[in-house]
PDB file of N, CA and C in Angstrom:
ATOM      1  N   UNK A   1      -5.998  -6.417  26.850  1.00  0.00           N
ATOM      2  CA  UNK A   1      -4.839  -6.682  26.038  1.00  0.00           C
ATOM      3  C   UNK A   1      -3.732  -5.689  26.404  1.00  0.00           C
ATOM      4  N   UNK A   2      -2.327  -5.970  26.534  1.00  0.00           N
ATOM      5  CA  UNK A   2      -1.330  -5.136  26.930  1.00  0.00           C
ATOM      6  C   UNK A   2      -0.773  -4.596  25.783  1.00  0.00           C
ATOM      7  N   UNK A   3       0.215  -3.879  25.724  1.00  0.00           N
ATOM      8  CA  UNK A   3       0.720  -2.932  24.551  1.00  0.00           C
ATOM      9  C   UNK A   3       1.129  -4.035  23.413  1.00  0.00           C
ATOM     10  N   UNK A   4       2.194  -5.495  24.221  1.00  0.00           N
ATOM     11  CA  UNK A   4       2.791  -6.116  23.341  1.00  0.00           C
ATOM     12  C   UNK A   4       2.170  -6.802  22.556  1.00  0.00           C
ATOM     13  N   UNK A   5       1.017  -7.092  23.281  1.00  0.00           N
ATOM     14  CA  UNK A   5       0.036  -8.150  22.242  1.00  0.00           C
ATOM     15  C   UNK A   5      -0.793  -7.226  21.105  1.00  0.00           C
ATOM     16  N   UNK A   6      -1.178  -5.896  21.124  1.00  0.00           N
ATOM     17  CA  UNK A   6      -1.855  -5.071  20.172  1.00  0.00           C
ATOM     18  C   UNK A   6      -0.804  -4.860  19.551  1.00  0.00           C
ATOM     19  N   UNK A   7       0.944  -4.537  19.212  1.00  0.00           N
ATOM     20  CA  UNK A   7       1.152  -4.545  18.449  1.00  0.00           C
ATOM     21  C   UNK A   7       1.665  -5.815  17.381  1.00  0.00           C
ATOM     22  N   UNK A   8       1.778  -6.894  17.837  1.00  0.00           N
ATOM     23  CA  UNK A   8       1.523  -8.626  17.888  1.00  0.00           C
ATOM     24  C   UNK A   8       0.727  -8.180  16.022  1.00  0.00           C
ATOM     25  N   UNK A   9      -0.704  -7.964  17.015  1.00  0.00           N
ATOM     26  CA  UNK A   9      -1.675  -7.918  15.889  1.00  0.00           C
ATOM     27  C   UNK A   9      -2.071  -7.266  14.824  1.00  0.00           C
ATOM     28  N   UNK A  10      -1.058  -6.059  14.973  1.00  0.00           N
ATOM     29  CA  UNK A  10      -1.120  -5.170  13.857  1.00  0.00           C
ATOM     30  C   UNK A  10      -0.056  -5.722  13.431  1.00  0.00           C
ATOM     31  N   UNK A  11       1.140  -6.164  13.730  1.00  0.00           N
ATOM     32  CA  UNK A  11       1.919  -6.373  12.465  1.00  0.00           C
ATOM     33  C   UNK A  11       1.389  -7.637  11.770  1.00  0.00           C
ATOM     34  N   UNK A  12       0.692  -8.444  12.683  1.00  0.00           N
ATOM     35  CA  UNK A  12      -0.021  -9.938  11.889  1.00  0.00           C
ATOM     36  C   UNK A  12      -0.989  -9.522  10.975  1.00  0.00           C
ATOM     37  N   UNK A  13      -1.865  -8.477  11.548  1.00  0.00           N
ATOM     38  CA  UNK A  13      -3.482  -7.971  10.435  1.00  0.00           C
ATOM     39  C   UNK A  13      -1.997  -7.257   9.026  1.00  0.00           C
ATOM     40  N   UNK A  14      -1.011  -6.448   9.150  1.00  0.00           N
ATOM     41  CA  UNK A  14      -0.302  -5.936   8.173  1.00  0.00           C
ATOM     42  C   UNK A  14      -0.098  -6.871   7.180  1.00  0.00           C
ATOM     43  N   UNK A  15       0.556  -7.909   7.406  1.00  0.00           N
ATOM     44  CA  UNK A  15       1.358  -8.978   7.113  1.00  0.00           C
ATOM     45  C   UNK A  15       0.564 -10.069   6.495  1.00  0.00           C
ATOM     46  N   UNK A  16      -0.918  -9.816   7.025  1.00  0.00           N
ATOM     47  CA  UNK A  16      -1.782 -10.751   5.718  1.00  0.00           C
ATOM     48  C   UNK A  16      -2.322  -9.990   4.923  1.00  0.00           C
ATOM     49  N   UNK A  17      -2.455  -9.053   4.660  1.00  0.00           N
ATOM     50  CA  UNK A  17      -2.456  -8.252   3.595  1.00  0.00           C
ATOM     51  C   UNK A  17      -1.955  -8.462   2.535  1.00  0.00           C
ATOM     52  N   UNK A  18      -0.055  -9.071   2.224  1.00  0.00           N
ATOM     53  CA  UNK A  18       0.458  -9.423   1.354  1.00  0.00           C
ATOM     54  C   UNK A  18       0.781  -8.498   0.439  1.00  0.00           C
ATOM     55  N   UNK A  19       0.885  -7.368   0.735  1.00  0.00           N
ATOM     56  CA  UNK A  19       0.704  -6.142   0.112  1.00  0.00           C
ATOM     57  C   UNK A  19       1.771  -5.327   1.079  1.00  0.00           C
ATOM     58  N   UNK A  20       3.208  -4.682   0.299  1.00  0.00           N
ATOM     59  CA  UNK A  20       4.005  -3.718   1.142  1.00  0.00           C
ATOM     60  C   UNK A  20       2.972  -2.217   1.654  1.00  0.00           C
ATOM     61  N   UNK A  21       3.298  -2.128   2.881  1.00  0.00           N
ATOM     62  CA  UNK A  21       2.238  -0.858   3.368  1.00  0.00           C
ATOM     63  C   UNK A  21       2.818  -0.758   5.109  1.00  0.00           C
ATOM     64  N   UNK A  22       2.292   0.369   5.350  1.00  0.00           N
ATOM     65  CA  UNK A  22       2.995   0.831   6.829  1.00  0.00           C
ATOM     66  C   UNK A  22       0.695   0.648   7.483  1.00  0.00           C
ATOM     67  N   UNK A  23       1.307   1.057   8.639  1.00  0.00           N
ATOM     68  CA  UNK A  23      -0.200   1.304   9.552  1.00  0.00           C
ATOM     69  C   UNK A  23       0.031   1.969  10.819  1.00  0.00           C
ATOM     70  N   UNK A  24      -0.061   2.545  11.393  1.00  0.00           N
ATOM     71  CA  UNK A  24      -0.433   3.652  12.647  1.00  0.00           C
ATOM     72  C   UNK A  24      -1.294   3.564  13.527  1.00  0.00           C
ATOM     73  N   UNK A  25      -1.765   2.979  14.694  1.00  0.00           N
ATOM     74  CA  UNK A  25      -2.846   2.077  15.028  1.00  0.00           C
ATOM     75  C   UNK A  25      -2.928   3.072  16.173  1.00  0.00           C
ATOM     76  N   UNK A  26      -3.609   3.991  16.856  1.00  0.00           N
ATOM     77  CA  UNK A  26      -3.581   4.567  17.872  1.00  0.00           C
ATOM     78  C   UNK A  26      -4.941   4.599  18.864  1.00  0.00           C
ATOM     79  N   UNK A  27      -4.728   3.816  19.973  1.00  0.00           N
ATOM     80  CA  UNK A  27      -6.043   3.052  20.877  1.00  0.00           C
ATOM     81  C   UNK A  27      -6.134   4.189  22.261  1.00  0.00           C
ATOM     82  N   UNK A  28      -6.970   3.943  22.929  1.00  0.00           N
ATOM     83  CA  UNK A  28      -7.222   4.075  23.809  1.00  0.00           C
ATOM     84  C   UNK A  28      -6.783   3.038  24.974  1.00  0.00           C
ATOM     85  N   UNK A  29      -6.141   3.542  25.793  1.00  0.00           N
ATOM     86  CA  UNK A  29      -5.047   2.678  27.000  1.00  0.00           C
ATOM     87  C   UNK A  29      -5.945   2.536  28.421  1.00  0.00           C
ATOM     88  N   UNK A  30      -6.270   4.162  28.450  1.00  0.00           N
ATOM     89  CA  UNK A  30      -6.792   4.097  30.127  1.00  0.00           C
ATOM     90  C   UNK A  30      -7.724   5.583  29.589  1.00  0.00           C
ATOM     91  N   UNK A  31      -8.279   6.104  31.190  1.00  0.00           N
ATOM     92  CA  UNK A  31      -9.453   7.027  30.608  1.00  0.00           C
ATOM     93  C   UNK A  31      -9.099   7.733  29.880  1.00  0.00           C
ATOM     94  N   UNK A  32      -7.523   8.263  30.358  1.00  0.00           N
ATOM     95  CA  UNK A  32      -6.349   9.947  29.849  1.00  0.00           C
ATOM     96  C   UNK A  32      -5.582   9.619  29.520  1.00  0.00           C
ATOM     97  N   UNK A  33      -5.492   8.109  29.007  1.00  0.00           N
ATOM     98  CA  UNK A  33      -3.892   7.778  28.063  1.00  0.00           C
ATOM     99  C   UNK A  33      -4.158   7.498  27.038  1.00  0.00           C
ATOM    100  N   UNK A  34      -3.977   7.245  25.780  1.00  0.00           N
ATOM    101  CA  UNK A  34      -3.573   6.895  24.618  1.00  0.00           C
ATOM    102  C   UNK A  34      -2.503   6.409  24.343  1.00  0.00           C
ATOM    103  N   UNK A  35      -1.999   5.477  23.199  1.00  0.00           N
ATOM    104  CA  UNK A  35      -0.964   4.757  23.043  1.00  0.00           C
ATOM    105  C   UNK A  35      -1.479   4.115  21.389  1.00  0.00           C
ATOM    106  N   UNK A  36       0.430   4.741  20.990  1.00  0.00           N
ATOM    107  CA  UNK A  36       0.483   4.131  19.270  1.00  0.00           C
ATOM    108  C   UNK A  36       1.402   3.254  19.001  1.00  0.00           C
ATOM    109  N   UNK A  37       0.976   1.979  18.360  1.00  0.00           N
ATOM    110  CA  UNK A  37       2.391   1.264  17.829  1.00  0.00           C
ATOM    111  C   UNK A  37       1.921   1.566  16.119  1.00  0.00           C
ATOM    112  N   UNK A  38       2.837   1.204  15.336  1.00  0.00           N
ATOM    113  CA  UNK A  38       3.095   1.041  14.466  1.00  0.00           C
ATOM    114  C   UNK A  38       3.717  -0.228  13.804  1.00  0.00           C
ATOM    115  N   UNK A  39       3.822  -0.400  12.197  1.00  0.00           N
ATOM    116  CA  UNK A  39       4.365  -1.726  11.634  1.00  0.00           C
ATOM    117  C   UNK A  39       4.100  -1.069   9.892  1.00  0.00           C
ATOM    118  N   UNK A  40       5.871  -1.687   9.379  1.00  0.00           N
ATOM    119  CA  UNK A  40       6.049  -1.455   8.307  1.00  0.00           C
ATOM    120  C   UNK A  40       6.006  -3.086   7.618  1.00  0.00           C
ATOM    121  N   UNK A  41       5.142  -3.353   6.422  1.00  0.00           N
ATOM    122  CA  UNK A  41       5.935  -4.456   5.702  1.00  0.00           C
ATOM    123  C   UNK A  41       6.484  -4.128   4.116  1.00  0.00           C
ATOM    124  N   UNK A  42       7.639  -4.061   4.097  1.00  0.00           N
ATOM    125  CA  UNK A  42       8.063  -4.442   3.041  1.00  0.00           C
ATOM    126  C   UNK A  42       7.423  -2.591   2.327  1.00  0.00           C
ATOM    127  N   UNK A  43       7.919  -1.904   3.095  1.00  0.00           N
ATOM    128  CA  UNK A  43       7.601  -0.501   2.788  1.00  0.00           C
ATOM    129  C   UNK A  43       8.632   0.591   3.063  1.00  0.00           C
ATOM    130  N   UNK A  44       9.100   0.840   1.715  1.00  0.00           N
ATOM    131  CA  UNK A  44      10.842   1.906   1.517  1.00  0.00           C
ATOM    132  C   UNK A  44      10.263   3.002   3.042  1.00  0.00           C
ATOM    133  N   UNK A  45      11.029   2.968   3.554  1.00  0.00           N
ATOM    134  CA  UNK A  45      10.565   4.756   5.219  1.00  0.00           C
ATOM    135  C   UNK A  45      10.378   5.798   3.999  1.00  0.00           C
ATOM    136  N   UNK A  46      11.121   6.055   2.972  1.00  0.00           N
ATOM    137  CA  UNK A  46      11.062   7.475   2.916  1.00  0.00           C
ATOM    138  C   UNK A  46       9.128   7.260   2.062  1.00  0.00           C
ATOM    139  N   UNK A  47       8.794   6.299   1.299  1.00  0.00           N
ATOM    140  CA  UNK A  47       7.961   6.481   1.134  1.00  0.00           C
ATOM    141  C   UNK A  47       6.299   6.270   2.288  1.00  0.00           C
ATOM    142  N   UNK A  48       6.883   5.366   3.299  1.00  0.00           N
ATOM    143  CA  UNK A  48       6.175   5.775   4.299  1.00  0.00           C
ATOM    144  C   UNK A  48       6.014   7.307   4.904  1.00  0.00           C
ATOM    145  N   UNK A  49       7.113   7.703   4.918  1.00  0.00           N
ATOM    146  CA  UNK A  49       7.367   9.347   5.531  1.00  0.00           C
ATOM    147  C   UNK A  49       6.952   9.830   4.596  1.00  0.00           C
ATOM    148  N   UNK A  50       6.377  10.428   3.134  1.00  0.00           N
ATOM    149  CA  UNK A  50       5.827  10.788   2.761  1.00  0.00           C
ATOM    150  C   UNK A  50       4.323  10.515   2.586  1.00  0.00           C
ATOM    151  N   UNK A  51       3.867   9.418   3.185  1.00  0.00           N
ATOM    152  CA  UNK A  51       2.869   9.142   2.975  1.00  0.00           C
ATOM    153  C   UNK A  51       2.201   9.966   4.381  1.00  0.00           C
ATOM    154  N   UNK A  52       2.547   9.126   5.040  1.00  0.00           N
ATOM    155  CA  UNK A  52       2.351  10.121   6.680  1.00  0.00           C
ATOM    156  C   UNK A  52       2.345  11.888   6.611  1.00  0.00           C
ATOM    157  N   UNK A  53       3.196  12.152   6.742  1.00  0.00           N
ATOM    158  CA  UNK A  53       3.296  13.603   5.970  1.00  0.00           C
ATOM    159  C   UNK A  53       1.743  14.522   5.254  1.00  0.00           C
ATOM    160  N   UNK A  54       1.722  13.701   4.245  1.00  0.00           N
ATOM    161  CA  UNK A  54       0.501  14.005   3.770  1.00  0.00           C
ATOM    162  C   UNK A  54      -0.879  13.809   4.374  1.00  0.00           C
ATOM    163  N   UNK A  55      -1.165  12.478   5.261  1.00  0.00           N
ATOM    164  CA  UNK A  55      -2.020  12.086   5.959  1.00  0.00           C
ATOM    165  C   UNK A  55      -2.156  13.307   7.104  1.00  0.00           C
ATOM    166  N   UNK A  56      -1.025  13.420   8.042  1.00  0.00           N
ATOM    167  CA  UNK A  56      -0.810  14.296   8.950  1.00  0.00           C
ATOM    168  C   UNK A  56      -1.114  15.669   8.667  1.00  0.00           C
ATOM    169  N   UNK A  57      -0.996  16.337   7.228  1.00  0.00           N
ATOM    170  CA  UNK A  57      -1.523  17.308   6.774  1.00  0.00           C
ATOM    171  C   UNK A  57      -3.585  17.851   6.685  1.00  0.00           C
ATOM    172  N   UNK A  58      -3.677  16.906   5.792  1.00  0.00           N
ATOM    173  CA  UNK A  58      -4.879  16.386   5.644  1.00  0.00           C
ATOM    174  C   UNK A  58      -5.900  16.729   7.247  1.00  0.00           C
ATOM    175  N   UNK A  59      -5.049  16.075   7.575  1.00  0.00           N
ATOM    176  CA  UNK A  59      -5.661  15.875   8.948  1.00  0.00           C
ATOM    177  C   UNK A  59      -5.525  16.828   9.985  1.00  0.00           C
ATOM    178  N   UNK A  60      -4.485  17.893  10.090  1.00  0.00           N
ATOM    179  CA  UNK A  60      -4.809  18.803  10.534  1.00  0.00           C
ATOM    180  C   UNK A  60      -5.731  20.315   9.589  1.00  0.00           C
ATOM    181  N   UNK A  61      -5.380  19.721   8.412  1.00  0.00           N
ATOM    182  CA  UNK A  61      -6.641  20.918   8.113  1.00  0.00           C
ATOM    183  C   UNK A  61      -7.979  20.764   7.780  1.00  0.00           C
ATOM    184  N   UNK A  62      -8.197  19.338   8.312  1.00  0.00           N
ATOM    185  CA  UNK A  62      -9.909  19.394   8.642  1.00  0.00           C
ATOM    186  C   UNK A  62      -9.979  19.837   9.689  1.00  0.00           C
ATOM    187  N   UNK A  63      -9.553  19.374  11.021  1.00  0.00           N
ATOM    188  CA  UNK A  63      -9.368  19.474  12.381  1.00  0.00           C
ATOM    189  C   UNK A  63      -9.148  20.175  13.274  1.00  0.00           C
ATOM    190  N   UNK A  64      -8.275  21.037  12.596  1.00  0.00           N
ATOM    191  CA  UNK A  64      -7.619  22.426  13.487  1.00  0.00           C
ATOM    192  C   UNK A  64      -8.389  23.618  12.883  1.00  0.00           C
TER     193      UNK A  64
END
């Protein structure tokens, strides 16, 4: 699958949800690449950006 079609499907898997919400989908490309799309529905940014924020927190202080 190429970049355009994985993010195709995350905004389609978002979007039946039916439910406003963001998602962050980050795959594996090749052995040493990685690659993220993203998809908002019907979700204010600043409360996405706070949501992220916190996730991104979280997540570096298990991790690091």
């Amino acid at each position: 699958m190429d970049d355009k079609e994985i993010q195709q499907k995350v905004e389609a898997f978002l979007k039946s949800l039916d439910q406003p919400g963001f998602i962050i989908f980050g795959y594996k490309k090749e052995s040493d690449t990685f690659q993220i799309v993203s998809s908002f529905n019907q979700m204010p940014k600043i409360a996405a950006v706070k949501g992220l924020s916190k996730v991104m927190n979280d997540f570096v202080q298990r991790e690091l």
